[in-house]
Protein backbone atom coordinates (compact mmCIF):
# COMPACT_ATOMS: atom_id res chain seq x y z
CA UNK A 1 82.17 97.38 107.51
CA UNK A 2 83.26 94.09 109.04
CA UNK A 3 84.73 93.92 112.49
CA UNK A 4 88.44 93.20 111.45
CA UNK A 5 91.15 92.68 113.92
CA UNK A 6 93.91 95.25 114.31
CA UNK A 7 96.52 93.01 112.50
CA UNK A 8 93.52 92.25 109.77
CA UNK A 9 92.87 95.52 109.01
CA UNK A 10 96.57 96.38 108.81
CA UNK A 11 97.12 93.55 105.98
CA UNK A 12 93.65 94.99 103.91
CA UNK A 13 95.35 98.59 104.05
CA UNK A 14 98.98 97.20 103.15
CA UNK A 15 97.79 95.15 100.43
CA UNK A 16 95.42 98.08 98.90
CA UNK A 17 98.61 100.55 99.14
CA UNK A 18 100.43 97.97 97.17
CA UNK A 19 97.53 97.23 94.72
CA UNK A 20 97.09 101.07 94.08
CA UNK A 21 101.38 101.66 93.90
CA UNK A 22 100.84 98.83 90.70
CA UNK A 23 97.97 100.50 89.50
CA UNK A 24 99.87 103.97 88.98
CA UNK A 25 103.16 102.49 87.92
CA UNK A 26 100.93 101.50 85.04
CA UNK A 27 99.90 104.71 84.53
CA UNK A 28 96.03 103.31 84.94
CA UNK A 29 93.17 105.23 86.93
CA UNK A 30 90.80 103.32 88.81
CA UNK A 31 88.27 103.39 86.25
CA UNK A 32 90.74 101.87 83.86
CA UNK A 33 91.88 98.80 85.74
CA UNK A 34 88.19 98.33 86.55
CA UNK A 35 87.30 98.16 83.09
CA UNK A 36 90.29 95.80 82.13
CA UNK A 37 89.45 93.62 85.50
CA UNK A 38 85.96 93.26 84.56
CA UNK A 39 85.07 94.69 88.27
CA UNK A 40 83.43 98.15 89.26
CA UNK A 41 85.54 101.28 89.56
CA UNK A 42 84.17 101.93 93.59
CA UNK A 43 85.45 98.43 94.45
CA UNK A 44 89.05 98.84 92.94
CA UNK A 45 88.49 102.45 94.78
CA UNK A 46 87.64 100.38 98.35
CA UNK A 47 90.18 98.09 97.88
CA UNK A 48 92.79 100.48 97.50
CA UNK A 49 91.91 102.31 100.60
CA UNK A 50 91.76 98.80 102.53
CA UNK A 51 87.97 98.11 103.07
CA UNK A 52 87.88 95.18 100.80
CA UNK A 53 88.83 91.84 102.01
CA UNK A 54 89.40 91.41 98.60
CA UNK A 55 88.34 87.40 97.14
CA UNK A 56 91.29 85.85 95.83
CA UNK A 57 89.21 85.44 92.36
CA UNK A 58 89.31 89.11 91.97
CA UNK A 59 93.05 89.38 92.61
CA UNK A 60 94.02 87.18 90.16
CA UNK A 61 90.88 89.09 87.58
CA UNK A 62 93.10 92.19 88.29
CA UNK A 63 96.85 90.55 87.76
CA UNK A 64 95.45 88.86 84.55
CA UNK A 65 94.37 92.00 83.46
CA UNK A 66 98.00 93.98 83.93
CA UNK A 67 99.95 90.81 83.35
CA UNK A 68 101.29 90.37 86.80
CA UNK A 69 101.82 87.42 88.69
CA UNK A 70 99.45 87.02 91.53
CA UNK A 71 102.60 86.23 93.93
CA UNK A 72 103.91 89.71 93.07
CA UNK A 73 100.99 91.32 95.09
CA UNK A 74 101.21 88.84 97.40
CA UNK A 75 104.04 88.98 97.99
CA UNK A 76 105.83 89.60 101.63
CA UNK A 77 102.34 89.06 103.31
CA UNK A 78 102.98 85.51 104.67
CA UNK A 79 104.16 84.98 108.10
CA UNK A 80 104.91 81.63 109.09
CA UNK A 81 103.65 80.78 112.52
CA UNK A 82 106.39 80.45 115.49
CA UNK A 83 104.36 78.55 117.95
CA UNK A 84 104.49 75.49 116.10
């Protein structure tokens, strides 16, 4: 796995928590959203558990596949630089 940064690795885990919370709301397994993504069931499974630096193509494959709005998952992970 790639050398992340502490603070990297903490957004890859946050956003696969959040990705897999959406997932079961929906009542999908893995293998399920994989199939309606058009992507393989072990990288939805990585993802989720935050060892993905997931491409933004494939988040937007996965919110057009469950109607949701990219924003939604990425939503809350911007931080706007103070040192500006």
């Amino acid at each position: 796995m790639t050398n992340y940064t502490p603070q990297e690795r903490e957004i890859l885990i946050a956003l696969g928590l959040k990705m897999r919370s959406v997932r079961l709301s929906l009542n999908l397994s893995q293998e399920e959203l994989a199939e309606l993504s058009g992507l393989h069931r072990t990288y939805i499974s990585s993802m989720e558990r935050g060892e993905r630096n997931i491409a933004i193509l494939n988040i937007i494959k996965i919110c057009r596949s469950i109607n949701l709005p990219p924003e939604k998952i990425l939503e809350g992970f911007y931080e706007p630089r103070l040192d500006k």
